[in-house]
Protein backbone atom coordinates (compact mmCIF):
# COMPACT_ATOMS: atom_id res chain seq x y z
CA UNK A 1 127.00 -170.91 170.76
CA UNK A 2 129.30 -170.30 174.17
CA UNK A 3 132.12 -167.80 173.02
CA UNK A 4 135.65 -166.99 174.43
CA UNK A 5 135.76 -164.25 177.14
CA UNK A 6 137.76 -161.53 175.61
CA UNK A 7 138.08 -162.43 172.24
CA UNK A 8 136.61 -160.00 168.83
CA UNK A 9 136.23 -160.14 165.41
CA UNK A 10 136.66 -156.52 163.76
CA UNK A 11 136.60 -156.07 160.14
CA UNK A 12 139.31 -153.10 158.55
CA UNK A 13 138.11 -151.55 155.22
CA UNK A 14 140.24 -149.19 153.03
CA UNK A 15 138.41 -147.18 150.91
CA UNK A 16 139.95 -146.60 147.66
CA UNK A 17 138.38 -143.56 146.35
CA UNK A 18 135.64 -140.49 146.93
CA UNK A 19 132.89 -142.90 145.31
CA UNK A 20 133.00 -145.17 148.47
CA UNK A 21 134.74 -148.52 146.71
CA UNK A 22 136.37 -150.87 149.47
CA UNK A 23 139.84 -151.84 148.03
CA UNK A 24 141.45 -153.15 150.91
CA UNK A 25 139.69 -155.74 153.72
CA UNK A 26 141.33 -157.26 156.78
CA UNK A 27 138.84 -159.17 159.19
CA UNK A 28 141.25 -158.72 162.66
CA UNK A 29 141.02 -160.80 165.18
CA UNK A 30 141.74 -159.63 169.43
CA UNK A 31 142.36 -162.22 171.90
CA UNK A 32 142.97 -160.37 174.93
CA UNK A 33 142.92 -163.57 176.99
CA UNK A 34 146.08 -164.96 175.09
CA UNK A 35 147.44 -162.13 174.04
CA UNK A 36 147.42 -161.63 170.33
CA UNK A 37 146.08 -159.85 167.56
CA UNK A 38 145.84 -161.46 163.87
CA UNK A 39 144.73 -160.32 160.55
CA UNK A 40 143.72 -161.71 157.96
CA UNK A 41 143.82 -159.81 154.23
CA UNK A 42 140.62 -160.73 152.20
CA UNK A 43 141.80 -160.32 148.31
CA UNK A 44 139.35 -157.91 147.09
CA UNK A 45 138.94 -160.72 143.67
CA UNK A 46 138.10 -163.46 145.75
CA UNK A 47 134.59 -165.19 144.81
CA UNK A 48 131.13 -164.16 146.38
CA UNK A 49 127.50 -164.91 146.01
CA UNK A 50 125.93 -161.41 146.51
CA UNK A 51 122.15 -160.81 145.47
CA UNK A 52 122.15 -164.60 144.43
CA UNK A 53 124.86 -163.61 141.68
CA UNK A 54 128.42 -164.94 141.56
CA UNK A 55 130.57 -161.45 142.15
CA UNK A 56 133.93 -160.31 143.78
CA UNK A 57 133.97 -159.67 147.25
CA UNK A 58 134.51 -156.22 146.91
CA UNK A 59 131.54 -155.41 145.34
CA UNK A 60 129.83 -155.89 148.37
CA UNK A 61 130.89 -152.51 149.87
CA UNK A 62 129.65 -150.96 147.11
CA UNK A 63 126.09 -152.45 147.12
CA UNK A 64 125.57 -152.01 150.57
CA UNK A 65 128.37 -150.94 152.73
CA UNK A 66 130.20 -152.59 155.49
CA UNK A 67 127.18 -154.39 156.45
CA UNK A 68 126.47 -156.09 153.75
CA UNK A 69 130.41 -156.81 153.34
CA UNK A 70 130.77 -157.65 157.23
CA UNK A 71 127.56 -160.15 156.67
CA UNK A 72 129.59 -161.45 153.32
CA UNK A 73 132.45 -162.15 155.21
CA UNK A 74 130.68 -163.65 158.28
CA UNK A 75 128.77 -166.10 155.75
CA UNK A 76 131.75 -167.17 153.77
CA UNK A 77 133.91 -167.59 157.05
CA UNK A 78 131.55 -169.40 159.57
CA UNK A 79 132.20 -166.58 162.15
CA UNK A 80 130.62 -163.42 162.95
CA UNK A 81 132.14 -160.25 162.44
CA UNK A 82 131.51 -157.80 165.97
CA UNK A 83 132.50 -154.66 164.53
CA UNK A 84 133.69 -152.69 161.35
CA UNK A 85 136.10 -149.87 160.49
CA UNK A 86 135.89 -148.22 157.51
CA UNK A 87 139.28 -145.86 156.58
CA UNK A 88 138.98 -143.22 153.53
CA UNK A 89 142.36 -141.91 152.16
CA UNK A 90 142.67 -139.18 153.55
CA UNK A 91 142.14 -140.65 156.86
CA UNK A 92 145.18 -143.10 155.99
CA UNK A 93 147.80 -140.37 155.34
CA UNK A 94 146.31 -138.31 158.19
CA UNK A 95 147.27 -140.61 160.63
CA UNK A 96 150.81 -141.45 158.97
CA UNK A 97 151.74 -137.48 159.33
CA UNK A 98 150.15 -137.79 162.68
CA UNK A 99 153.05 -140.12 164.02
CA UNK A 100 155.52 -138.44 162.36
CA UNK A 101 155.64 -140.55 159.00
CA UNK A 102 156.95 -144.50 158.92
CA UNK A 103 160.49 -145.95 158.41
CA UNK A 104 159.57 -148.38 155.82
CA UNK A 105 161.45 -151.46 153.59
CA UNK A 106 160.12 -150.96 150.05
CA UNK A 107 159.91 -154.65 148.91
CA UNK A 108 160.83 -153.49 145.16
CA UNK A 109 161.39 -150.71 143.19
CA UNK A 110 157.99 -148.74 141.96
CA UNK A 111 157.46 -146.85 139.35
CA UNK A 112 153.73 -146.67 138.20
CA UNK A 113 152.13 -143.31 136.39
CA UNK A 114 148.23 -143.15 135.58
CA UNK A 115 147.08 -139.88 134.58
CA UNK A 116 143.30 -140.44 134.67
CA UNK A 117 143.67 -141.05 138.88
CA UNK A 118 146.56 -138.39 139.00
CA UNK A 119 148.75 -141.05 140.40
CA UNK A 120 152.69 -141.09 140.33
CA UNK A 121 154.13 -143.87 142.18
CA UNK A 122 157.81 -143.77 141.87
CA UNK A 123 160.47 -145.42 145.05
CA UNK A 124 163.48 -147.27 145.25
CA UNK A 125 163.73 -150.27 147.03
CA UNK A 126 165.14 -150.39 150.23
CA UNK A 127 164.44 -148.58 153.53
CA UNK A 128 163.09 -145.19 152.87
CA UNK A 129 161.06 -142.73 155.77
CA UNK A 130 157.46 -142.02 154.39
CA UNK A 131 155.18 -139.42 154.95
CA UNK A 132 151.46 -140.32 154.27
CA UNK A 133 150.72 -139.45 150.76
CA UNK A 134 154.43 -141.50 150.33
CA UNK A 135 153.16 -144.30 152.25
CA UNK A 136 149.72 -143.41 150.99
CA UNK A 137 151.36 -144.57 147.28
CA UNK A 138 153.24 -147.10 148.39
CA UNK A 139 150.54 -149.29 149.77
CA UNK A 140 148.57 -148.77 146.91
CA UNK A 141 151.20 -149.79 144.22
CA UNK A 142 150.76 -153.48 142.22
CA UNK A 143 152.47 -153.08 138.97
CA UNK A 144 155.16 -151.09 137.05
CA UNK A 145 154.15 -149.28 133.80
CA UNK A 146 156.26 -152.00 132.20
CA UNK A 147 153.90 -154.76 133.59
CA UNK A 148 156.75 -156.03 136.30
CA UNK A 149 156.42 -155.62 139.93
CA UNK A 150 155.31 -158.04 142.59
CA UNK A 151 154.14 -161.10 140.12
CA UNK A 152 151.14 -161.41 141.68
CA UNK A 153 149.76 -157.84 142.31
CA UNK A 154 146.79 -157.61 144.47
CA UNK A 155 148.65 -160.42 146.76
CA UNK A 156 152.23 -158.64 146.89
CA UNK A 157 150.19 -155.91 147.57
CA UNK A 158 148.55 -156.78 150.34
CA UNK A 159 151.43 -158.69 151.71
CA UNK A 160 153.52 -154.89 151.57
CA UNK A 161 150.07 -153.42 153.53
CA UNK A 162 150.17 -156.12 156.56
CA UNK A 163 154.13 -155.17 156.95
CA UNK A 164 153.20 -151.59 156.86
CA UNK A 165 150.62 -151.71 158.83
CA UNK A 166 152.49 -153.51 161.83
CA UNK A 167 155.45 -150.60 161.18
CA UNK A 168 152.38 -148.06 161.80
CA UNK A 169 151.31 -150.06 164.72
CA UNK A 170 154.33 -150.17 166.03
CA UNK A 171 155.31 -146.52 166.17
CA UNK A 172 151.61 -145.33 167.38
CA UNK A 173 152.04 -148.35 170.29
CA UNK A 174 155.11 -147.01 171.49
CA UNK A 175 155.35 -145.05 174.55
CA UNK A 176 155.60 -141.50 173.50
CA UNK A 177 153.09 -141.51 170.94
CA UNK A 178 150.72 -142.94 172.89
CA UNK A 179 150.88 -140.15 175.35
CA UNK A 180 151.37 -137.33 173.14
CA UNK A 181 149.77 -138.16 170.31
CA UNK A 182 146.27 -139.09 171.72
CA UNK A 183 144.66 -136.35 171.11
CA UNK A 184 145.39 -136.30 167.55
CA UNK A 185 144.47 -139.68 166.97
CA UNK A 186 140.90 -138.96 168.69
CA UNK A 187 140.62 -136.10 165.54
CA UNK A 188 141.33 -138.39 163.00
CA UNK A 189 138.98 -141.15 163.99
CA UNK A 190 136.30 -138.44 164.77
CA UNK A 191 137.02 -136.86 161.27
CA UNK A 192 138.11 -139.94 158.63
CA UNK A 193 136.87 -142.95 160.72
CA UNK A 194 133.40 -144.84 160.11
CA UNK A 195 133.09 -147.72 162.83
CA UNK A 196 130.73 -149.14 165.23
CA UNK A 197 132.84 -149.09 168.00
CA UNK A 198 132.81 -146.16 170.78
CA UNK A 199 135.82 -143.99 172.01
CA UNK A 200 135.81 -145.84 174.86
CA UNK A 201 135.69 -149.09 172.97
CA UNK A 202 139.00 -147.99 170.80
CA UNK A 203 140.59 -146.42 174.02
CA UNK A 204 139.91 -150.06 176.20
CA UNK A 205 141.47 -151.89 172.78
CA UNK A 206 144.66 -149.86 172.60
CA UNK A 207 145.38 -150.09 176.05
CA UNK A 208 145.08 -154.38 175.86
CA UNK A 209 147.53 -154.53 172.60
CA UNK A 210 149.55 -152.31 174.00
CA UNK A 211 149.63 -154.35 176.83
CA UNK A 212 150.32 -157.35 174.46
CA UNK A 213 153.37 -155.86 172.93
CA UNK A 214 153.32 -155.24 168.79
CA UNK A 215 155.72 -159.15 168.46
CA UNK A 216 152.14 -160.31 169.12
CA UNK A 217 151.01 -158.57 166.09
CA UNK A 218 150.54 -160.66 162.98
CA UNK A 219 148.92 -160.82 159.49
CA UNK A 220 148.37 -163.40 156.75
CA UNK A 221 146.07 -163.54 153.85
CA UNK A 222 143.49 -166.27 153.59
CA UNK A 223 144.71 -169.32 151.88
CA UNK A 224 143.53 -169.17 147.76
CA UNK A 225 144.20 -169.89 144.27
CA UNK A 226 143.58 -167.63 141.12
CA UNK A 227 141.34 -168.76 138.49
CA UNK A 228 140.20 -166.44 136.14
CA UNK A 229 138.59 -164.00 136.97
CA UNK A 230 138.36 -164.85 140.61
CA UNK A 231 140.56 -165.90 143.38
CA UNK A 232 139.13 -169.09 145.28
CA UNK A 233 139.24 -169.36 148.93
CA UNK A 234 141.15 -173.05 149.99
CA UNK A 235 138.15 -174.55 152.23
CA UNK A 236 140.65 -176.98 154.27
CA UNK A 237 143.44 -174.56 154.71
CA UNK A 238 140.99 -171.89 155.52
CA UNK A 239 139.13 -173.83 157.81
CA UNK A 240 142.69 -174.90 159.77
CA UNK A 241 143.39 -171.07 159.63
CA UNK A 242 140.27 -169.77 160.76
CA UNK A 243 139.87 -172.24 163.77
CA UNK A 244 143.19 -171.33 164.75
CA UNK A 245 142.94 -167.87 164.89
CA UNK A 246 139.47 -166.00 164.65
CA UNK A 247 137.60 -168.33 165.74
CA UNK A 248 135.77 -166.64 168.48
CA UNK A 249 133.60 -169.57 169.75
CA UNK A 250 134.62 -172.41 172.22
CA UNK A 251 134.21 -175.24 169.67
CA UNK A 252 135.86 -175.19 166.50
CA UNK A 253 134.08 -174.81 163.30
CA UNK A 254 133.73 -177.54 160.91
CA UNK A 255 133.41 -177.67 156.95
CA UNK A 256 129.63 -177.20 157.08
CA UNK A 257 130.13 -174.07 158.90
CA UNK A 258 132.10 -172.35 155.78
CA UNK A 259 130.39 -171.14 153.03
CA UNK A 260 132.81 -170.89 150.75
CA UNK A 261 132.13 -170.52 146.58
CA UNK A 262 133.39 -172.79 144.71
C-alpha cells in the first residue's frame, strides 16, 4: 500500500520491573509533513488473542518482547508499527534528573504504601517540582490504600502519564536543554534505552518536533469499555481515531482492516 512521505508509527514501552513486564504502551505517531505528533495509551487490560488464547495485551511483552507486542498491536490496529522503544525504570528517572526534574500538577492527592515492591507513594495535589524517583512514583500511582484515587485506575493513570510526559517533552524541547543537555541524553539512551532506531534516527526526530513546537504534542487513549476482566477496544471510535491520526497509509483503513477482540 502507497504511504505518506514523512509520516511513522513508533511504539513506547515502560517497563515496570527487573523481570522485563511492559506496564505502560503508547503507539506514537510523527507526521513531519503536517506537523504533529500523537499518542495513543494502549491500557495494558485491554483484550488480545496471543498464542490463539484470549489474554491481556500486556502479556505480550512478556512472551516475546516488543516484537511480539509491536506485531499485537499492528494486528489489532490495521497499521504497522516502524519502530519500538522500550524504557526500564531506571532509565525513566534518569532522564527526569537529567533535565533538572519536572514542574508537575498532581491530579489528586496520593498516598499508596506496598511493602512487598518497597513502594511509598505519598503527594499532595497541586503543582509540586519532581525529581525522577518523585515523578518516577507519581506516574506509577492508581489507587490510595483506602481504595480511592482516580475511579478508574489504570485509565487515570495513564491519562496523569500523557500530561507528564508532554511536561517532560516540553522542558527537554526547549532551547537550552537541547544544547546542553545532549550529551546526557545520548548516555541515557545508550545505557536504559532498547529501540530499533539509530542515533541518527533519534537525533533527525528531535530536530523535526522541535521544529513542530511541543502545542503540536498530543495524547489520548484508545476509545474502550471495561468488562470484566478485560477492557474492550470501541471498533468504530477506534477506527475514526486511528484513520485520523496514525494512519500512515494514503487510504484510510476500513473495519476489515481492524482486528479487534470482541
Amino acid at each position: 500500500m502507497e504511504r505518506k512521505g514523512g509520516f511513522y508509527t513508533i511504539l513506547l514501552s515502560g517497563l515496570d520491573d527487573d523481570n522485563g513486564g511492559s506496564d505502560t504502551n503508547i503507539l506514537v505517531a510523527v507526521d513531519t509533513v503536517n506537523g504533529y505528533v500523537y499518542g495513543v495509551s494502549i491500557p495494558r487490560d485491554s483484550k488480545a488473542i496471543i498464542d490463539g488464547k484470549a489474554r491481556k495485551i500486556n502479556y505480550a511483552y512478556n512472551k516475546g518482547g516488543t516484537e511480539l507486542l509491536a506485531d499485537t498491536v499492528s494486528e489489532q490496529l490495521g497499521i504497522p508499527v516502524d519502530y519500538t522503544v522500550s524504557v526500564n525504570l531506571k532509565g525513566f528517572t534518569a532522564l527526569v534528573d537529567a533535565i533538572g526534574g519536572v514542574d508537575f500538577d498532581v491530579p489528586i492527592n496520593m498516598d499508596y504504601d506496598d511493602p512487598i515492591q518497597n513502594l511509598s507513594i505519598h503527594f499532595k495535589k497541586g503543582v509540586q517540582h519532581l525529581s525522577g524517583a518523585d515523578a518516577l512514583r507519581v506516574v506509577r500511582f492508581r489507587h490510595n490504600n483506602d481504595g480511592s484515587g482516580y475511579g478508574s485506575e489504570d485509565l487515570g493513570r495513564m491519562a496523569t502519564q500523557q500530561k507528564f510526559l508532554k511536561a517532560v517533552a516540553k522542558k527537554m524541547l526547549s532551547a537550552g536543554n537541547i544544547l546542553t543537555k545532549i550529551d546526557d541524553y545520548a548516555k541515557i539512551f545508550n545505557q536504559y534505552v532498547d529501540t530499533n532506531l539509530t542515533v541518527g534516527n533519534l537525533a533527525w526526530l528531535g530536530t523535526e518536533v522541535l521544529k513542530m513546537g511541543v502545542d503540536k504534542i498530543d495524547f489520548s487513549t484508545l476509545p474502550n469499555a471495561w468488562k470484566y476482566p478485560y477492557i474492550y477496544l470501541d471498533p468504530t471510535e477506534t477506527l475514526t481515531l486511528v484513520n485520523t491520526y496514525l494512519n500512515p497509509y494514503v487510504e484510510d483503513r476500513t473495519a476489515e482492516d481492524l482486528h479487534l477482540p470482541s
